[in-house]
C-alpha atoms as a PDB file:
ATOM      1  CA  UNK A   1     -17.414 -30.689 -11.584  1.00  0.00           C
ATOM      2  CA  UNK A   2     -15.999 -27.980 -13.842  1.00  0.00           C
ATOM      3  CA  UNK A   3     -14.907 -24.961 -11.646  1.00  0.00           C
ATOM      4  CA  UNK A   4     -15.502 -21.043 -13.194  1.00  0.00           C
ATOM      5  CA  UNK A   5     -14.951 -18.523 -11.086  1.00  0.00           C
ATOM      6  CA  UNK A   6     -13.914 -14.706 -12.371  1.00  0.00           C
ATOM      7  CA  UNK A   7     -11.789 -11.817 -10.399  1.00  0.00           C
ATOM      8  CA  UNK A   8     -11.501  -8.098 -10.868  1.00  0.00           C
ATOM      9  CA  UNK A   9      -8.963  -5.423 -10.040  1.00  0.00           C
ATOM     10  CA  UNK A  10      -9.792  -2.001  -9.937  1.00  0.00           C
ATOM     11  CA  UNK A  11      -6.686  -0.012 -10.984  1.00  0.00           C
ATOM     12  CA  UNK A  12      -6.222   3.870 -10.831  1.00  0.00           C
ATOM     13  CA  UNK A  13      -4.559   3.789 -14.735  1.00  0.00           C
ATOM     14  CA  UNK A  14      -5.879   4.634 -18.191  1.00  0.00           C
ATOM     15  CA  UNK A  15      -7.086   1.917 -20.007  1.00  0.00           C
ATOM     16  CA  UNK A  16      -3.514   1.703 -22.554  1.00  0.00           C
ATOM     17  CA  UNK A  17      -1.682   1.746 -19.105  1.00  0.00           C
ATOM     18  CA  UNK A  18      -2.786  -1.328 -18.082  1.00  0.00           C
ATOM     19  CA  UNK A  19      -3.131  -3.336 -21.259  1.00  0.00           C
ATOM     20  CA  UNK A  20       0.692  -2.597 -21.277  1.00  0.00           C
ATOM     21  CA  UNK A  21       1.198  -4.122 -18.117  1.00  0.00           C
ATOM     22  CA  UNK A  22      -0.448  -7.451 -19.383  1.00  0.00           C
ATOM     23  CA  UNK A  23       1.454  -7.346 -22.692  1.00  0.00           C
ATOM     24  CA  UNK A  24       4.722  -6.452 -22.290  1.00  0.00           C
ATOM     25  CA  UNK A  25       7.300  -8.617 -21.283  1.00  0.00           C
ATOM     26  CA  UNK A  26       9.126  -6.235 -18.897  1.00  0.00           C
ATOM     27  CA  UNK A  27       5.743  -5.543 -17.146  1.00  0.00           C
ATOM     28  CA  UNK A  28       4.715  -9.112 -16.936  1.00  0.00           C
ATOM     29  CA  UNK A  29       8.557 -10.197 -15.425  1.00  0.00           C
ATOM     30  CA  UNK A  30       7.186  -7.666 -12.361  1.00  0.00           C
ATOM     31  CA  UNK A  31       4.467  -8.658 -11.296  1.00  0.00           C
ATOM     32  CA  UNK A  32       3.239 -11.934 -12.734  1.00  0.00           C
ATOM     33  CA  UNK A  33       6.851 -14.223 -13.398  1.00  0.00           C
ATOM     34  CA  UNK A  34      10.075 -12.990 -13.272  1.00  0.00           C
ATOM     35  CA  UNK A  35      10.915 -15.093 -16.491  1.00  0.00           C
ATOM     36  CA  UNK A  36       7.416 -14.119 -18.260  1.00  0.00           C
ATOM     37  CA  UNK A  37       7.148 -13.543 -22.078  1.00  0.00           C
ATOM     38  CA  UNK A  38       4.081 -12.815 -24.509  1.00  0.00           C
ATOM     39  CA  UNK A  39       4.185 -12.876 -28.246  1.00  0.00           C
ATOM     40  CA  UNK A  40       0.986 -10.373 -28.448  1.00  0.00           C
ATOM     41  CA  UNK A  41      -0.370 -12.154 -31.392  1.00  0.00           C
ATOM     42  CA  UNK A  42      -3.155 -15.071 -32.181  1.00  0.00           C
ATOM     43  CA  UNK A  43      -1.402 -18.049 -31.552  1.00  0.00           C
ATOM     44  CA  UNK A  44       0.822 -16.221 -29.612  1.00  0.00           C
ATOM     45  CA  UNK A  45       3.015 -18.204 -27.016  1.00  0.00           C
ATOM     46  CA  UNK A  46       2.566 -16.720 -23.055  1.00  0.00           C
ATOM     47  CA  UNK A  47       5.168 -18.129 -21.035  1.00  0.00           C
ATOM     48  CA  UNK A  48       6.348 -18.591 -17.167  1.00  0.00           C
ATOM     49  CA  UNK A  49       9.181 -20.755 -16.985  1.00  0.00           C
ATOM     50  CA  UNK A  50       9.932 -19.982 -13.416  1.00  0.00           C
ATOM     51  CA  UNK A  51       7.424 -21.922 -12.738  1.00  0.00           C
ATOM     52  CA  UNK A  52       5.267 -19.557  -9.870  1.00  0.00           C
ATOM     53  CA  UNK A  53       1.928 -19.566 -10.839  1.00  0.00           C
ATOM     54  CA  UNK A  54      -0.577 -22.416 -10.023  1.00  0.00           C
ATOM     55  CA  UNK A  55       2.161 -23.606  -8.064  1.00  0.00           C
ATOM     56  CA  UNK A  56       4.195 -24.802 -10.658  1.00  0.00           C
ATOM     57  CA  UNK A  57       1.744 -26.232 -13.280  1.00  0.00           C
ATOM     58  CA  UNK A  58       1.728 -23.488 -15.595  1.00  0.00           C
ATOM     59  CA  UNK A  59       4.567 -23.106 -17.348  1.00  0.00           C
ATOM     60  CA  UNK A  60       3.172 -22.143 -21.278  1.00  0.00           C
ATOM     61  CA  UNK A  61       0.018 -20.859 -22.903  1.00  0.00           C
ATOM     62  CA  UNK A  62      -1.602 -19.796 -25.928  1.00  0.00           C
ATOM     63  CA  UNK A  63      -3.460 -16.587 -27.053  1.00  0.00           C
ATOM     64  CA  UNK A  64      -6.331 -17.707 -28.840  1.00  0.00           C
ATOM     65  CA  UNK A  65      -8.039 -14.593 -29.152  1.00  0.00           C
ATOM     66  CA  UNK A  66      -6.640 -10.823 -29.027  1.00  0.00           C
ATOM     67  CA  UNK A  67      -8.730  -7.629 -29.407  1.00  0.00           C
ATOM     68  CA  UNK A  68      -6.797  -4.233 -28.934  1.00  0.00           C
ATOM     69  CA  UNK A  69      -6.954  -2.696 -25.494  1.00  0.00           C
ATOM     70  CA  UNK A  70     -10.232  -4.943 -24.885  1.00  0.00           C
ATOM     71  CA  UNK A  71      -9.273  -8.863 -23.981  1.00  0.00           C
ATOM     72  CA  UNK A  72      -7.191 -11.339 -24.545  1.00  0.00           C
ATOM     73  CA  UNK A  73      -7.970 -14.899 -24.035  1.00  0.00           C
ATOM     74  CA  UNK A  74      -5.243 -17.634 -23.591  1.00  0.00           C
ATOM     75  CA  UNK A  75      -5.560 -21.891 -24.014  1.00  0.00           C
ATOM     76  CA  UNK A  76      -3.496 -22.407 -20.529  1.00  0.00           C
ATOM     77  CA  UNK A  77      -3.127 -25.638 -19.612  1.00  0.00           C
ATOM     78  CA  UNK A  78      -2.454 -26.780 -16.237  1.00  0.00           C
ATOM     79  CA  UNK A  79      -0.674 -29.993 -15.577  1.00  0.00           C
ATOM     80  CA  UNK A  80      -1.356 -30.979 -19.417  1.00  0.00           C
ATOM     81  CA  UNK A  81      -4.953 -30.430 -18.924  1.00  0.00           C
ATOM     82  CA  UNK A  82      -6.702 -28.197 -20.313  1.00  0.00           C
ATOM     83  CA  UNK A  83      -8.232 -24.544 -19.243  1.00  0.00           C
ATOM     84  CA  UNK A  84      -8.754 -21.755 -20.588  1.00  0.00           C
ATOM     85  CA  UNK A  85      -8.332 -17.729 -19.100  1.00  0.00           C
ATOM     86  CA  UNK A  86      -9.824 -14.145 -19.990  1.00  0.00           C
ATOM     87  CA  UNK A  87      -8.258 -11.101 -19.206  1.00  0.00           C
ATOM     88  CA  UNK A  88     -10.577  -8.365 -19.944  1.00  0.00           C
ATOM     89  CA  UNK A  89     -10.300  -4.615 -19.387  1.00  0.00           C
ATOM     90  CA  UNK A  90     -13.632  -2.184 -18.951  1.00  0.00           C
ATOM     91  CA  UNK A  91     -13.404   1.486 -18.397  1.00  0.00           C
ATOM     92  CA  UNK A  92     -14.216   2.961 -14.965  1.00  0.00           C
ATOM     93  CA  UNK A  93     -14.714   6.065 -13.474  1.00  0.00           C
ATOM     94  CA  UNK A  94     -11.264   7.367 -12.267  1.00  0.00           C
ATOM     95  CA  UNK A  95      -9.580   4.396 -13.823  1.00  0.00           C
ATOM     96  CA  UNK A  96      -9.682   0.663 -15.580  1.00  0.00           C
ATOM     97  CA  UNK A  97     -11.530  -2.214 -14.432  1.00  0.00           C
ATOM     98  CA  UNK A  98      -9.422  -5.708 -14.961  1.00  0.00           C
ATOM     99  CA  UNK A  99     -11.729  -8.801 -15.149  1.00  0.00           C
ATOM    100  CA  UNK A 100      -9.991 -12.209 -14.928  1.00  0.00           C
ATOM    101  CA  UNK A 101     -12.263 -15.483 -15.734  1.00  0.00           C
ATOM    102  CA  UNK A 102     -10.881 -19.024 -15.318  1.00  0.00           C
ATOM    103  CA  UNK A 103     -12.651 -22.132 -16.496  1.00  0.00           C
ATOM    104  CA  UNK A 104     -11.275 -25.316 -15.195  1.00  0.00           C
ATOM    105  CA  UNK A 105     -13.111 -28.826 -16.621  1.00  0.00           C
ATOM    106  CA  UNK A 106     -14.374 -31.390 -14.114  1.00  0.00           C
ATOM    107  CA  UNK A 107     -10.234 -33.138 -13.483  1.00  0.00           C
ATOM    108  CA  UNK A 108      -9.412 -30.216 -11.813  1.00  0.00           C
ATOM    109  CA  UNK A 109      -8.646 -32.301  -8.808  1.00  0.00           C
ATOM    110  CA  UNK A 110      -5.851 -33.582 -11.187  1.00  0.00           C
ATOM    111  CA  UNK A 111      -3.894 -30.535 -11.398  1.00  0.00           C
ATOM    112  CA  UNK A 112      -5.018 -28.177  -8.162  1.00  0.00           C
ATOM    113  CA  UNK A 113      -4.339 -28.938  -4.522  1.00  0.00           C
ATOM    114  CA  UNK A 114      -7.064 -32.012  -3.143  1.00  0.00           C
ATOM    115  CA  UNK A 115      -8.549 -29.754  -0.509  1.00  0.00           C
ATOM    116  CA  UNK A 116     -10.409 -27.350  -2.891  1.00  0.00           C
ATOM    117  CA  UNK A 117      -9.097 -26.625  -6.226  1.00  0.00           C
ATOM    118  CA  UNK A 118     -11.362 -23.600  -6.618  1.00  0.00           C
ATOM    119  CA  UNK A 119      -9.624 -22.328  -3.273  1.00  0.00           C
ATOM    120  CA  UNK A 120      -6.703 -23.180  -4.610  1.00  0.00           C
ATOM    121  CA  UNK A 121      -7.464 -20.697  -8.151  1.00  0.00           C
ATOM    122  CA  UNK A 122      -8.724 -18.215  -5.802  1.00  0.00           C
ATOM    123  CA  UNK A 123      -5.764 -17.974  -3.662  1.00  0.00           C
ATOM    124  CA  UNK A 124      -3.607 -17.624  -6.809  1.00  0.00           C
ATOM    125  CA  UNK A 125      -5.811 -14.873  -8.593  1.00  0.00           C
ATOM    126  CA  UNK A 126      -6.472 -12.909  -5.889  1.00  0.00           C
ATOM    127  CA  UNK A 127      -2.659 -12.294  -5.384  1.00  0.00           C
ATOM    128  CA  UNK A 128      -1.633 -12.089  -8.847  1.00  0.00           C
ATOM    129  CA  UNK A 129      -3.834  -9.325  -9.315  1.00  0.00           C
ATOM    130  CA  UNK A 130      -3.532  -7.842  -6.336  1.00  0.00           C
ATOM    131  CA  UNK A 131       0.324  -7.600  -7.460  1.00  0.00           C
ATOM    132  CA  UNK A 132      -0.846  -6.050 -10.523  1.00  0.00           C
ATOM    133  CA  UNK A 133      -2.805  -3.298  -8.306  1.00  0.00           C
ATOM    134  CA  UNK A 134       0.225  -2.950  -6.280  1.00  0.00           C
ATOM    135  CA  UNK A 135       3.031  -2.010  -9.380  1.00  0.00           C
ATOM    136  CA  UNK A 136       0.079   0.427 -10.869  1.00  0.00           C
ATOM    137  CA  UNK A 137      -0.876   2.016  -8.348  1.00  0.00           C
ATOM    138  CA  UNK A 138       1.951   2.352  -6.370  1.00  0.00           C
ATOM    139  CA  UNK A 139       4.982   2.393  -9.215  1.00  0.00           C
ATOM    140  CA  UNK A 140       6.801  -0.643  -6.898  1.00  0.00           C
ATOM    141  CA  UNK A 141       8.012  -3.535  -7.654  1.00  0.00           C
ATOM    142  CA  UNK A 142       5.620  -6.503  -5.656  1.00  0.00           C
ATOM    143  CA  UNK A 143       6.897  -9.810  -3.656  1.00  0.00           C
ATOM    144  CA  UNK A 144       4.935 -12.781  -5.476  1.00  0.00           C
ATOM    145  CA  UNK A 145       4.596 -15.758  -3.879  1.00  0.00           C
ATOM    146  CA  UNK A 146       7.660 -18.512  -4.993  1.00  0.00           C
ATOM    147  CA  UNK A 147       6.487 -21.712  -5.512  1.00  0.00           C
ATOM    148  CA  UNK A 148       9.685 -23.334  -5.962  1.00  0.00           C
ATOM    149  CA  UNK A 149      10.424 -22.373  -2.377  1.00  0.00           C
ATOM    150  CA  UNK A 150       6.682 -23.421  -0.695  1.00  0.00           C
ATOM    151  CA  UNK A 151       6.683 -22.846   2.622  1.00  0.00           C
ATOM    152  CA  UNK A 152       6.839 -27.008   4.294  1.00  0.00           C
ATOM    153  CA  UNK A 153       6.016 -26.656   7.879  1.00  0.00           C
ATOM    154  CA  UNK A 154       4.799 -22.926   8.973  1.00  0.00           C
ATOM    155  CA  UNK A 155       3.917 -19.602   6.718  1.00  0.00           C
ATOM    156  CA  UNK A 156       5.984 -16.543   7.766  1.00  0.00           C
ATOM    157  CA  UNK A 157       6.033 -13.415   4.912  1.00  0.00           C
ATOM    158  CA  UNK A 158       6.967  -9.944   5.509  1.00  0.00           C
ATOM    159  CA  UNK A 159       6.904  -6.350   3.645  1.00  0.00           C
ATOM    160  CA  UNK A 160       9.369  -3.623   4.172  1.00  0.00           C
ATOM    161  CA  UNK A 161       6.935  -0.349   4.362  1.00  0.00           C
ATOM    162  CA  UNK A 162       7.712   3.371   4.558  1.00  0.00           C
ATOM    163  CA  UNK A 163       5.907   3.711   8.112  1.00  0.00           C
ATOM    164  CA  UNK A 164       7.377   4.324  11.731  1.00  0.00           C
ATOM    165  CA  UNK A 165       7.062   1.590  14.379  1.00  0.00           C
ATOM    166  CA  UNK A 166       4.244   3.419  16.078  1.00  0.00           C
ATOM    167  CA  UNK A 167       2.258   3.675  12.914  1.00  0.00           C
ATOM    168  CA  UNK A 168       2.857   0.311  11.787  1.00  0.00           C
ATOM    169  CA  UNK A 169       1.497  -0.284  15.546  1.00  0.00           C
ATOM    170  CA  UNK A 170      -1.382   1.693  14.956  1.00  0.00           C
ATOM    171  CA  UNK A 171      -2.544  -0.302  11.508  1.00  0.00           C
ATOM    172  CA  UNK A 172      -1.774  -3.828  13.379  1.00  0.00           C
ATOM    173  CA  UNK A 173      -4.131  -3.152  16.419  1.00  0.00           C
ATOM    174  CA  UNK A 174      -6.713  -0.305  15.563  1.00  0.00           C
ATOM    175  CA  UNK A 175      -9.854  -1.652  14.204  1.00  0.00           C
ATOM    176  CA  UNK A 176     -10.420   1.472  12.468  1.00  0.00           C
ATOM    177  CA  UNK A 177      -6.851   0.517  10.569  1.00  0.00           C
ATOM    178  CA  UNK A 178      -7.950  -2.676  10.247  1.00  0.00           C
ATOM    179  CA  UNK A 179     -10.602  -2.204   8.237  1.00  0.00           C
ATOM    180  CA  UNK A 180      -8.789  -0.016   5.687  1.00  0.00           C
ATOM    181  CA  UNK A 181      -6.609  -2.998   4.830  1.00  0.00           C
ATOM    182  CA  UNK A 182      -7.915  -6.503   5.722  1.00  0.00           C
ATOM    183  CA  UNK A 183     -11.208  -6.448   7.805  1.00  0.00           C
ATOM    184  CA  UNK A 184     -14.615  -5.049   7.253  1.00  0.00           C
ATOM    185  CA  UNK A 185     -15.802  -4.692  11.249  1.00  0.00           C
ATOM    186  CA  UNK A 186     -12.760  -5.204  13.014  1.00  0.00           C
ATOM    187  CA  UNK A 187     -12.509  -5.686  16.901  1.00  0.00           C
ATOM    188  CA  UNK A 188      -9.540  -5.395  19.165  1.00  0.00           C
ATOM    189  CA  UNK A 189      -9.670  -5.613  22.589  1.00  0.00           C
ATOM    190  CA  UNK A 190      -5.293  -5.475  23.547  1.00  0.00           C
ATOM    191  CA  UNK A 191      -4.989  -7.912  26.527  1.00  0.00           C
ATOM    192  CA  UNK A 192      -4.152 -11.543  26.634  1.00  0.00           C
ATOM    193  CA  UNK A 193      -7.604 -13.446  26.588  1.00  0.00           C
ATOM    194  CA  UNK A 194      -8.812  -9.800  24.535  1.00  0.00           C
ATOM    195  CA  UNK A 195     -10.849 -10.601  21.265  1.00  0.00           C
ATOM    196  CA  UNK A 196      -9.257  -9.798  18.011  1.00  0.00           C
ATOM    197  CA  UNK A 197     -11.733  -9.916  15.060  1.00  0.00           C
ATOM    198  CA  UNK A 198     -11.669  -9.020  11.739  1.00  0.00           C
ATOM    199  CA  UNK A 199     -15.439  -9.214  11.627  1.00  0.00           C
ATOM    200  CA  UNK A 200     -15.626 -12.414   9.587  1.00  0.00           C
ATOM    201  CA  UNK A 201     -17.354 -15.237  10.427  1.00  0.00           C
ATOM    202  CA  UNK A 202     -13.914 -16.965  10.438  1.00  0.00           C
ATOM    203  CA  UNK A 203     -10.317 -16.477  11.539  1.00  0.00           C
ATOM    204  CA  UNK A 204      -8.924 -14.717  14.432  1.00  0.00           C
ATOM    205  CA  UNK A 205     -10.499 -14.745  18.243  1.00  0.00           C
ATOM    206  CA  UNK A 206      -8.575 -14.209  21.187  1.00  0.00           C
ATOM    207  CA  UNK A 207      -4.776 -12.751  21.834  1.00  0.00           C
ATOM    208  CA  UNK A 208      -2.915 -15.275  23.129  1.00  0.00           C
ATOM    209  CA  UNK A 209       0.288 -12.791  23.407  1.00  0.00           C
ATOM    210  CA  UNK A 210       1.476  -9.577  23.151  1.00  0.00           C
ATOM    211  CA  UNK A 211       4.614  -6.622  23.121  1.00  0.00           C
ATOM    212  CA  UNK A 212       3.521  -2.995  22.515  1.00  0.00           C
ATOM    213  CA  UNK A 213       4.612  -1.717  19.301  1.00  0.00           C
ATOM    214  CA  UNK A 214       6.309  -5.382  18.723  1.00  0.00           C
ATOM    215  CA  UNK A 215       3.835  -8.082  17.748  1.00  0.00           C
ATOM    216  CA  UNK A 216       0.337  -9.203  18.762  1.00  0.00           C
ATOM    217  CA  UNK A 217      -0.790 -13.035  18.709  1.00  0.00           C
ATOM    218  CA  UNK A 218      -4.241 -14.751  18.313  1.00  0.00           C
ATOM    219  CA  UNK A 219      -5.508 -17.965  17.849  1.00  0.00           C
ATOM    220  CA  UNK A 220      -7.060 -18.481  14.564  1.00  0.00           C
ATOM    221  CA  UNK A 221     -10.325 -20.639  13.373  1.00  0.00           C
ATOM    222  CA  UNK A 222     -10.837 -21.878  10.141  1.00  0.00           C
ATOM    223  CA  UNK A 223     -12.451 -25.232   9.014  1.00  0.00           C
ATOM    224  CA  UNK A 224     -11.783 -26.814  12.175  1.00  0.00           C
ATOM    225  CA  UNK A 225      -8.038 -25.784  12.314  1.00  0.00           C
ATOM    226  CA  UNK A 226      -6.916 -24.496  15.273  1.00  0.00           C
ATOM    227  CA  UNK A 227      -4.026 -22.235  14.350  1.00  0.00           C
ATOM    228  CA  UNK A 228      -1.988 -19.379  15.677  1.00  0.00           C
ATOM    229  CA  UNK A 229      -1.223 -15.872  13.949  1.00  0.00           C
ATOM    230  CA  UNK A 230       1.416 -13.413  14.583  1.00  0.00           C
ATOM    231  CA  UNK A 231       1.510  -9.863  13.243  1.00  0.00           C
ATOM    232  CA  UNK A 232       5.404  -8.509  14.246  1.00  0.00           C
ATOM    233  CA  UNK A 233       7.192  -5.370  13.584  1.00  0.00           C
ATOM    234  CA  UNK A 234      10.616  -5.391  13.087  1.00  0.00           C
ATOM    235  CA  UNK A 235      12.661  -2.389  13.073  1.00  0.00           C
ATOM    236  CA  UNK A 236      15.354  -1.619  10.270  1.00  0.00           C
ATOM    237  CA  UNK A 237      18.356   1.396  10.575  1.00  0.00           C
ATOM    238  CA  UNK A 238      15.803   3.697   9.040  1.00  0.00           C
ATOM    239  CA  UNK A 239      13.322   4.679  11.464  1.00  0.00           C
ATOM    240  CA  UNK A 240      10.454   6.189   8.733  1.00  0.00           C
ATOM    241  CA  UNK A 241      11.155   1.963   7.209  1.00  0.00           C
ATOM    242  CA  UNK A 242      10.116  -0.920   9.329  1.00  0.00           C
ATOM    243  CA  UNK A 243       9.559  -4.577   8.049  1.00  0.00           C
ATOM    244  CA  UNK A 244       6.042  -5.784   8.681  1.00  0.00           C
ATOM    245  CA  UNK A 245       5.919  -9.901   9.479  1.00  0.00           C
ATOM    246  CA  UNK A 246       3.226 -12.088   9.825  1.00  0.00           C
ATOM    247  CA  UNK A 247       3.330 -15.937  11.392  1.00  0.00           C
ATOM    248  CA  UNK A 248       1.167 -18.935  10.927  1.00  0.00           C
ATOM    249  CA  UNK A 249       1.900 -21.897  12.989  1.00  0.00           C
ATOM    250  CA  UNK A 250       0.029 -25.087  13.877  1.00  0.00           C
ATOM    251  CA  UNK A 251      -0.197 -26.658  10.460  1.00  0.00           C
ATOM    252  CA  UNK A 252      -1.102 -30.417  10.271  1.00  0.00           C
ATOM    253  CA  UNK A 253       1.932 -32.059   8.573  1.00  0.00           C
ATOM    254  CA  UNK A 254      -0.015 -33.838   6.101  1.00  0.00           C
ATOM    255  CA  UNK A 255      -2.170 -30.493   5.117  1.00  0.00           C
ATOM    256  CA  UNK A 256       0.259 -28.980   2.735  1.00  0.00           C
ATOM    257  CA  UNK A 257      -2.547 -27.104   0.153  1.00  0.00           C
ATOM    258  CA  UNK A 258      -4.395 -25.642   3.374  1.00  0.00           C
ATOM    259  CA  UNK A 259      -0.319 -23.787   4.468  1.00  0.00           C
ATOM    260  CA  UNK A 260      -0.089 -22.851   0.795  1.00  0.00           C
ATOM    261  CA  UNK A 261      -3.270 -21.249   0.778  1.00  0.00           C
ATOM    262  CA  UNK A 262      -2.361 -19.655   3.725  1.00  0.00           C
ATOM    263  CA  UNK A 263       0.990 -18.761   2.367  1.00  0.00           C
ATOM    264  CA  UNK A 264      -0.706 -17.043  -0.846  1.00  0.00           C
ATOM    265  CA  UNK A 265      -3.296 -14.970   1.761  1.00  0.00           C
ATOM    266  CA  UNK A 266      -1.433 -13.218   3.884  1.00  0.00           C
ATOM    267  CA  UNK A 267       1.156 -12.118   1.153  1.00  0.00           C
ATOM    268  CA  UNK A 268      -1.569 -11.448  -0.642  1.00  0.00           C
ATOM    269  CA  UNK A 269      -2.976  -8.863   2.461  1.00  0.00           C
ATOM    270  CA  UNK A 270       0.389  -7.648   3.117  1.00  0.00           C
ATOM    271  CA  UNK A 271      -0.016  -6.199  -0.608  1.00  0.00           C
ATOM    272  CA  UNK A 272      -3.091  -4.999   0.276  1.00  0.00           C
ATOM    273  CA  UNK A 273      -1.554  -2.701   3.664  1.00  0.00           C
ATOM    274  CA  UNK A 274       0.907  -1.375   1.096  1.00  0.00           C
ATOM    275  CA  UNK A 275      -1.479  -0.686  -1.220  1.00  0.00           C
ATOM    276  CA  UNK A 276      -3.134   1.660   1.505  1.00  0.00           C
ATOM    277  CA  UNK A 277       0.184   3.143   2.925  1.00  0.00           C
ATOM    278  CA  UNK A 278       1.021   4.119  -0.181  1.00  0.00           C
ATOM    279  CA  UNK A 279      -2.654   6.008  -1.816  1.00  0.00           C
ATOM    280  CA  UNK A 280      -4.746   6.155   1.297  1.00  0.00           C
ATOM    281  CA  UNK A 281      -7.411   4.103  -0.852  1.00  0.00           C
ATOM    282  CA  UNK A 282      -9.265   1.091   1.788  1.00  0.00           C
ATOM    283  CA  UNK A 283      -8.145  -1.687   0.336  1.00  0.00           C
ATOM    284  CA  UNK A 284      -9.976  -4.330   3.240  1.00  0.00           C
ATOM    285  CA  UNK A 285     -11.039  -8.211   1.594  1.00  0.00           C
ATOM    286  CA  UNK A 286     -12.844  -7.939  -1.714  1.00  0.00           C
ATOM    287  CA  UNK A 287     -12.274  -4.071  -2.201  1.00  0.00           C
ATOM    288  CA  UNK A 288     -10.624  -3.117  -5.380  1.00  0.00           C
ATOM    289  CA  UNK A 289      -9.570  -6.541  -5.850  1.00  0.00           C
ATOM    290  CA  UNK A 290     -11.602  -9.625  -5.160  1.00  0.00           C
ATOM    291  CA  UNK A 291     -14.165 -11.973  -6.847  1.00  0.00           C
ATOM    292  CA  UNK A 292     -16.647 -11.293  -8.781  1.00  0.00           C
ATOM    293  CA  UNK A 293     -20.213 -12.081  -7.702  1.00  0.00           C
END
């Protein structure tokens, strides 16, 4: 079954801002390969020779089609098979709208994880662009996901973020803060055996642990996994900086797409809290950045 699925970033920039960022090779080294090069012309050659997106099986494209500040669309195979991606850019109010469509033919399961390779695309997008929101909007550099160094047993990512310990405390346990970043009806009840929601029909359920202003635990549902999921603070030498971690442990050995999903989410959401720190804008699943409908 062919799998087509599109994804959009909202980005506070002007329109020319962000068609730089998808055309120019020091742009495209930040936040989509560190090694990432564009000739900006029909039959141009888009390349990623460090190998970190799709988890290694894209490593050169083509641009097939190129129209000025409007879309381009790239032949991108994937494993030697073929696919094909639009980036297209529509004017917003207070900014540009990036639209990302990916059509994979029927072999996908040939070049994406066996699990789901649509989750597996989703999972991908959703972070590249979500890096993209994060350099625009927030001038930084981002922390892609490296898929030469996939995480093998357990998923542990952090941030470093211009927040005190209390605050950081505050966005971690508050479902009011919660749903500015990651949730959309968040619930926390702080006590071992408390609930701990994010309001999906998924995902976390009960605290299993806890330290004030250190780290809170919860067990985590999902497809029949039975996981656990730490958010930590850790402190660093400048109190207004502290580094915020998050664990996932419990992996079946022989699931390795379902802990690089996993891997790819929460680095994904950790964008998505600095995103917030940084502009104030609510940035909780599917915001400014998701899939389309």
């Amino acid at each position: 079954m062919e799998v087509d699925r599109s994804w959009f970033a909202d980005l506070h920039q002007p329109l020319a801002r962000v068609w730089r960022a998808l055309t120019s090779d020091s742009e495209l080294k930040i936040w989509f390969d560190p090694g990432a090069s564009l000739e900006c012309r029909v039959g141009g050659r888009l390349l990623a020779p460090s190998g970190t997106q799709f988890r290694g099986k894209f490593k050169e494209g083509k641009l097939v089609v190129i129209q000025e500040h409007q879309e381009l669309i790239f032949d991108w195979p994937l494993g030697g098979i073929p696919t094909q991606v639009l980036w297209m850019l529509q004017p917003i109010r207070n900014g540009t709208r990036l639209v990302v469509n990916h059509r994979v033919p029927g072999r996908s399961a040939e070049i994406l994880p066996p699990r789901e390779g649509a989750d597996a695309l989703f999972h991908c997008w959703l972070q590249n662009l979500t890096c993209l929101k994060y350099r625009l909007d927030t001038g930084s550099e981002p922390d892609r996901a490296a898929f030469r160094r996939l995480p093998e047993k357990d998923v542990d990512v952090s941030f470093l973020l211009p927040v005190t310990q209390d605050r950081l405390w505050e966005l971690f346990t508050r479902p009011e803060e919660l749903n500015q970043w990651v949730s959309k009806k968040a619930a926390v009840d702080i006590r071992v055996g408390g609930k701990f929601s994010f309001g999906w029909d998924h995902g976390a359920e009960k605290i299993q642990a806890f330290s004030p202003r250190e780290f809170v635990s919860f067990n985590w549902h999902y497809r029949g996994e039975q996981t656990l999921v730490t958010f930590a603070i850790e402190l660093t030498t400048d109190p207004h900086r502290t580094r915020a971690r998050i664990r996932h442990v419990g992996f079946s050995p022989e699931d390795k797409s379902t802990l690089h999903s996993y891997y790819e989410g929460w680095l994904t959401i950790l964008h998505n809290l600095g995103i917030y720190i940084a502009t104030g804008e609510p940035q909780s699943w599917f915001g400014t950045v998701g899939m389309t409908q």
